[in-house]
Protein backbone atom coordinates (compact mmCIF):
# COMPACT_ATOMS: atom_id res chain seq x y z
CA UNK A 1 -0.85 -8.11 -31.29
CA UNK A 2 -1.83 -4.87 -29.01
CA UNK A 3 -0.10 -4.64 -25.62
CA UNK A 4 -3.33 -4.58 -23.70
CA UNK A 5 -4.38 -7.97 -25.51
CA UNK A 6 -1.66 -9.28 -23.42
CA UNK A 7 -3.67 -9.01 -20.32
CA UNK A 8 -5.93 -11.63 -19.36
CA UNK A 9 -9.46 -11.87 -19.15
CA UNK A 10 -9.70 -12.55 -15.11
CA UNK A 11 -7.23 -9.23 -15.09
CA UNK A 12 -10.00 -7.07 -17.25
CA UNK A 13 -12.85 -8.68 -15.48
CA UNK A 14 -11.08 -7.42 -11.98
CA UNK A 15 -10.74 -4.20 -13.04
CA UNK A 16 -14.56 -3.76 -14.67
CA UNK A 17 -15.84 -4.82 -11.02
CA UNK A 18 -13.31 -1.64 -9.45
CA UNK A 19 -14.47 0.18 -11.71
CA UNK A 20 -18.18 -0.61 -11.43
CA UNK A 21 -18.06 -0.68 -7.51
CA UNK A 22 -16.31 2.81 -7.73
CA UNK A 23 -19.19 4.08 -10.09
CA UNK A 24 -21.80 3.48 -6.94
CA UNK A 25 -19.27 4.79 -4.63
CA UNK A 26 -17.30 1.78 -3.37
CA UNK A 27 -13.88 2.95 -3.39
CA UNK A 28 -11.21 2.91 -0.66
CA UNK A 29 -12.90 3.65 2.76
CA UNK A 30 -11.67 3.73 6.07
CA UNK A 31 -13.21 1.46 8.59
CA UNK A 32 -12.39 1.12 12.23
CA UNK A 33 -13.36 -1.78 13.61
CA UNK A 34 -12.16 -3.67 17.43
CA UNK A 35 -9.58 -6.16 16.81
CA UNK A 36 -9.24 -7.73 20.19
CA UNK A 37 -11.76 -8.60 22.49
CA UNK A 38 -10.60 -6.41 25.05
CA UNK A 39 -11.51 -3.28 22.36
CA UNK A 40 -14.34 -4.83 21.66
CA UNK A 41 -15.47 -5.15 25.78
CA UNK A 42 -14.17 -1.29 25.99
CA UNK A 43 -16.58 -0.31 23.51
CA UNK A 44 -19.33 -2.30 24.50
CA UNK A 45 -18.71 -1.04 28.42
CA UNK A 46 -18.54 2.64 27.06
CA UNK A 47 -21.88 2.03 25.23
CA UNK A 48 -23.66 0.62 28.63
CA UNK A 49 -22.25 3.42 30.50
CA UNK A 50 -24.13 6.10 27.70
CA UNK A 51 -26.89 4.39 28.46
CA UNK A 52 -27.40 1.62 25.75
CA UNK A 53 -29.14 -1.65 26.91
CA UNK A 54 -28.02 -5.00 25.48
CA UNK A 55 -30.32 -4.73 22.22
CA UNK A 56 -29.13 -1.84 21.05
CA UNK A 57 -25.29 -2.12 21.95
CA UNK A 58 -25.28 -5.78 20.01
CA UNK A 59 -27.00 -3.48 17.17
CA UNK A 60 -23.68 -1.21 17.12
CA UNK A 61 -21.66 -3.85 17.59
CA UNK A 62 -23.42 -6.86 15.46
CA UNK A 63 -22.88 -9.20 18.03
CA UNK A 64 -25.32 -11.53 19.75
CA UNK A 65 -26.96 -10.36 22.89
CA UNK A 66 -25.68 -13.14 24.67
CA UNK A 67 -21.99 -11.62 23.50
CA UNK A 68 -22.89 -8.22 24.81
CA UNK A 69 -23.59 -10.01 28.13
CA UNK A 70 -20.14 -11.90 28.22
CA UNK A 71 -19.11 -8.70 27.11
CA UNK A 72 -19.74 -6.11 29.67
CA UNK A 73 -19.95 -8.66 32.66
CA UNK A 74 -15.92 -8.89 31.99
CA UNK A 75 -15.94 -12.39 30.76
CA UNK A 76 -17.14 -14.11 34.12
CA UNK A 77 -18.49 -16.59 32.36
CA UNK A 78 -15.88 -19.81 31.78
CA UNK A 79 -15.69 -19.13 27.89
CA UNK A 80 -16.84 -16.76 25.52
CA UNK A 81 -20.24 -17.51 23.57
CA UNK A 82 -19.55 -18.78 19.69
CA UNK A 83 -19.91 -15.63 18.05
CA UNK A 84 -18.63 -13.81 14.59
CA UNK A 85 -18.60 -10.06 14.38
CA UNK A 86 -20.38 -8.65 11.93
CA UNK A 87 -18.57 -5.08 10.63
CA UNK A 88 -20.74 -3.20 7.43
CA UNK A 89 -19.73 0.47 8.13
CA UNK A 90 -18.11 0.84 4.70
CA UNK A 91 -21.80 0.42 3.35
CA UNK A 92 -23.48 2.22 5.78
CA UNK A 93 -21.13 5.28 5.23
CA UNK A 94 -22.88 5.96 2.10
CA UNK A 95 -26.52 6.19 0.91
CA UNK A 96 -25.70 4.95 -2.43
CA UNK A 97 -24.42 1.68 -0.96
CA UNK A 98 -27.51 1.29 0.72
CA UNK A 99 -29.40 1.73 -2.28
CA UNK A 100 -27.47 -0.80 -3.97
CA UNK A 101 -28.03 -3.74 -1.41
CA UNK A 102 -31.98 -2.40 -1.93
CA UNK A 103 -31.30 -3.58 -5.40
CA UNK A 104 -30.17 -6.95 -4.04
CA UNK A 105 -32.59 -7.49 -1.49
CA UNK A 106 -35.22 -6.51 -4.32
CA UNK A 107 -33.98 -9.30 -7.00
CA UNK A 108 -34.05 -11.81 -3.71
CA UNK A 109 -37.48 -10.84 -3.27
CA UNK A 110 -38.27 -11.46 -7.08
CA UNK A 111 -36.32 -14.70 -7.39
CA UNK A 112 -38.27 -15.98 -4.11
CA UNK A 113 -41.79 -14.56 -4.18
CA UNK A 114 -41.93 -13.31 -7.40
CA UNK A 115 -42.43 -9.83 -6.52
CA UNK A 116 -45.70 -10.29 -4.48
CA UNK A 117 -44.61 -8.19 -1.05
CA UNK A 118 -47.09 -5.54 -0.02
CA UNK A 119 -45.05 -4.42 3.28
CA UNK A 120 -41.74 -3.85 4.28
CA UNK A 121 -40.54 -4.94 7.64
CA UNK A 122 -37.29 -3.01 9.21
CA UNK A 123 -36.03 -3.63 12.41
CA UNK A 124 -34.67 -1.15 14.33
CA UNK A 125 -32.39 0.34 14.12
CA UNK A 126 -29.65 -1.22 11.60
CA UNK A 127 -32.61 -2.87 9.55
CA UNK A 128 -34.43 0.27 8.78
CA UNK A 129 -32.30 1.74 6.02
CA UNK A 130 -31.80 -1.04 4.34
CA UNK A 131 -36.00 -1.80 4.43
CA UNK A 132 -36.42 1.77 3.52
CA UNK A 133 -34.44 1.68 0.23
CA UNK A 134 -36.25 -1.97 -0.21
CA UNK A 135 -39.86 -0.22 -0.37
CA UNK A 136 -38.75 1.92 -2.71
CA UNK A 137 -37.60 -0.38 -5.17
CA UNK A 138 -40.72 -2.05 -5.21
CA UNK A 139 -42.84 0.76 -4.57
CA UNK A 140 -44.23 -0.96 -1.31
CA UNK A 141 -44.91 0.19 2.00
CA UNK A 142 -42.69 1.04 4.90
CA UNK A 143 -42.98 -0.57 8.29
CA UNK A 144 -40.60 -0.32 11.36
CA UNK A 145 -40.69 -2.93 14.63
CA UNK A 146 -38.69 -1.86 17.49
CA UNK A 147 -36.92 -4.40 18.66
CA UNK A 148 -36.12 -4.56 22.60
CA UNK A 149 -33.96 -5.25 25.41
CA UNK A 150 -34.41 -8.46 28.14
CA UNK A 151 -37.62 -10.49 26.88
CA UNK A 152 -39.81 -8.06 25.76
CA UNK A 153 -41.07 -8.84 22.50
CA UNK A 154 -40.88 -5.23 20.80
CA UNK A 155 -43.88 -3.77 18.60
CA UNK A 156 -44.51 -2.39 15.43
CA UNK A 157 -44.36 1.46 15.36
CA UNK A 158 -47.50 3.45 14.25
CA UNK A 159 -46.10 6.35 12.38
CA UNK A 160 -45.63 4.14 9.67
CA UNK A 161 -47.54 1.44 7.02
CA UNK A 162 -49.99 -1.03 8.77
CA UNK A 163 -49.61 -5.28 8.22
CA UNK A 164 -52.56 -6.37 8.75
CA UNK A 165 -53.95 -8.49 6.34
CA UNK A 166 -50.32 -7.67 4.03
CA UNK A 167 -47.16 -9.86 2.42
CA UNK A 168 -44.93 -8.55 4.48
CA UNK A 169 -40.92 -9.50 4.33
CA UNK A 170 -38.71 -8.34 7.11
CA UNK A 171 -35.69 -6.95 7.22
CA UNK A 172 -32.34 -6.52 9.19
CA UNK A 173 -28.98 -6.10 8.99
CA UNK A 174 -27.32 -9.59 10.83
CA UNK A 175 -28.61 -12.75 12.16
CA UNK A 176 -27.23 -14.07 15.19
CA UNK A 177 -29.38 -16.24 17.19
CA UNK A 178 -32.56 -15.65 15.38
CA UNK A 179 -34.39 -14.42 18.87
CA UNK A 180 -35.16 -10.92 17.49
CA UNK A 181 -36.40 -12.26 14.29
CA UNK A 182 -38.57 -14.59 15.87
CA UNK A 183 -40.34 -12.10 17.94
CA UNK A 184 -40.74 -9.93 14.82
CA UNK A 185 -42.36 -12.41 13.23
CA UNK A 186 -44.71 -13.26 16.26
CA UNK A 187 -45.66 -9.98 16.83
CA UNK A 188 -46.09 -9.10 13.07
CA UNK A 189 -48.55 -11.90 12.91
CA UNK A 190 -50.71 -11.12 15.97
CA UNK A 191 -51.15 -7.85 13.90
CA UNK A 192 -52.78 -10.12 10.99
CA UNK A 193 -49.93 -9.96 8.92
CA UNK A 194 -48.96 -12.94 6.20
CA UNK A 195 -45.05 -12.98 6.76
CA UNK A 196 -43.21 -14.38 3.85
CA UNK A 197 -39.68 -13.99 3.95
CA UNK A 198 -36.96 -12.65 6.20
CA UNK A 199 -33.87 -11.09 4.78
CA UNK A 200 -30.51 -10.22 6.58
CA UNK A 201 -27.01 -8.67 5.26
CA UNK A 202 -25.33 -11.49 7.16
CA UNK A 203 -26.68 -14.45 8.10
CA UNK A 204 -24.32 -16.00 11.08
CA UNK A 205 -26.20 -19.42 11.78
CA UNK A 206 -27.18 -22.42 9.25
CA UNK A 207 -30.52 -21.69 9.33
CA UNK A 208 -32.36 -21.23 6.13
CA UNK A 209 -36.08 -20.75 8.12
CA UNK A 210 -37.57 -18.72 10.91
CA UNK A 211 -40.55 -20.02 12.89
CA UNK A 212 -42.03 -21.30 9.48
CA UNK A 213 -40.64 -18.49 7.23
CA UNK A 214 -38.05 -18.35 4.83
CA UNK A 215 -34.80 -17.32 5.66
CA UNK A 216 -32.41 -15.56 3.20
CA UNK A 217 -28.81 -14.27 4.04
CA UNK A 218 -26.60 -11.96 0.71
CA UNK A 219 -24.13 -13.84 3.21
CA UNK A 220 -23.36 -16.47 5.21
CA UNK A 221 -20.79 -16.66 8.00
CA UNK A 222 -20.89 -19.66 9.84
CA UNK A 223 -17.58 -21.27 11.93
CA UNK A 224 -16.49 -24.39 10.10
């Protein structure tokens, strides 16, 4: 018998996936991420002090707002909000990474809505890439809402494709309380649109719908 007939299957089958995930340039990366809360308040402090508002340091950190709060406020409140920290540099790093979870997010579109999407939503500013590469894929258009701080509700930018009267899905990159989402969806459908699906990289709650609208998550990562 040949010596590499000796190996078995679940050994060949790991080494076709390195193999393939090194082909679309997943190999080893480095990626620094907090490891204690107190690095994690640091950053989140130095990001306030640069200017940031809550929005857009829970975007660099994929936290929840209400996180960013307990966060920078030093922990004043009696215990920390339930919360899992997102990190999804190592695909970010890389353009072709990107492009590959546009092929996911593509098939998740086909499987759900059988390709009928007119409009891409991304949310700024972690959702646009990945909504970007999306559009592409399924040669649709290209929208971006700008998600803010407080309770504002954001809007839809006009540099890019229109809604009204679309299919639109949304995009973004982690779902934490669903808030944002919500007021993407709200203010996408004051503009006329037909919102059928949202999609996230990580989904952090149990929900599976948003205001009405599908909810899809490539994960799930939920406290048990």
């Amino acid at each position: 018998m040949a010596a590499d007939s000796e190996v078995p299957a679940d050994t060949n089958d790991l080494q076709n996936l390195v193999g393939g995930l090194k082909s679309i340039g997943l190999n080893h990366t480095s990626v620094n991420m907090a490891l204690s809360i107190d690095e994690l308040r640091t950053k989140a402090n130095e990001l306030l002090n640069s200017g940031l508002n809550t929005q857009q340091i829970a975007d660099e950190l994929s936290v929840s707002q209400t996180t960013v709060k307990w966060l920078v406020n030093e922990g004043t409140v009696d215990s920390p909000p339930d919360d899992i920290r997102i990190g999804w540099r190592t695909i970010g790093a890389r353009a072709t990474r990107i492009e590959a979870i546009g092929l996911i997010l593509a098939d998740i579109i086909d499987e759900e809505l059988e390709g009928d999407i007119d409009t891409i939503v991304g949310i700024s500013i972690n959702g646009i890439a990945f909504a970007q590469s999306l559009a592409g894929h399924i040669d649709a258009d290209f929208a971006i809402f700008r998600s803010v701080d407080g309770d504002g509700g954001g809007h839809l930018s006009n540099k890019y494709g229109n809604v009204g009267g679309r299919n639109v899905a949304i995009i973004d990159d982690v779902l934490s309380t669903g808030s944002t989402m919500s007021k993407t969806i709200q203010a996408l459908r004051s503009e006329g649109a037909n919102v059928s699906l949202c999609m996230v990289l990580v989904n952090k709650t149990e929900r599976n719908e948003i205001d009405g609208v599908p909810l899809r998550g490539i994960i799930r990562a939920v406290n048990v």
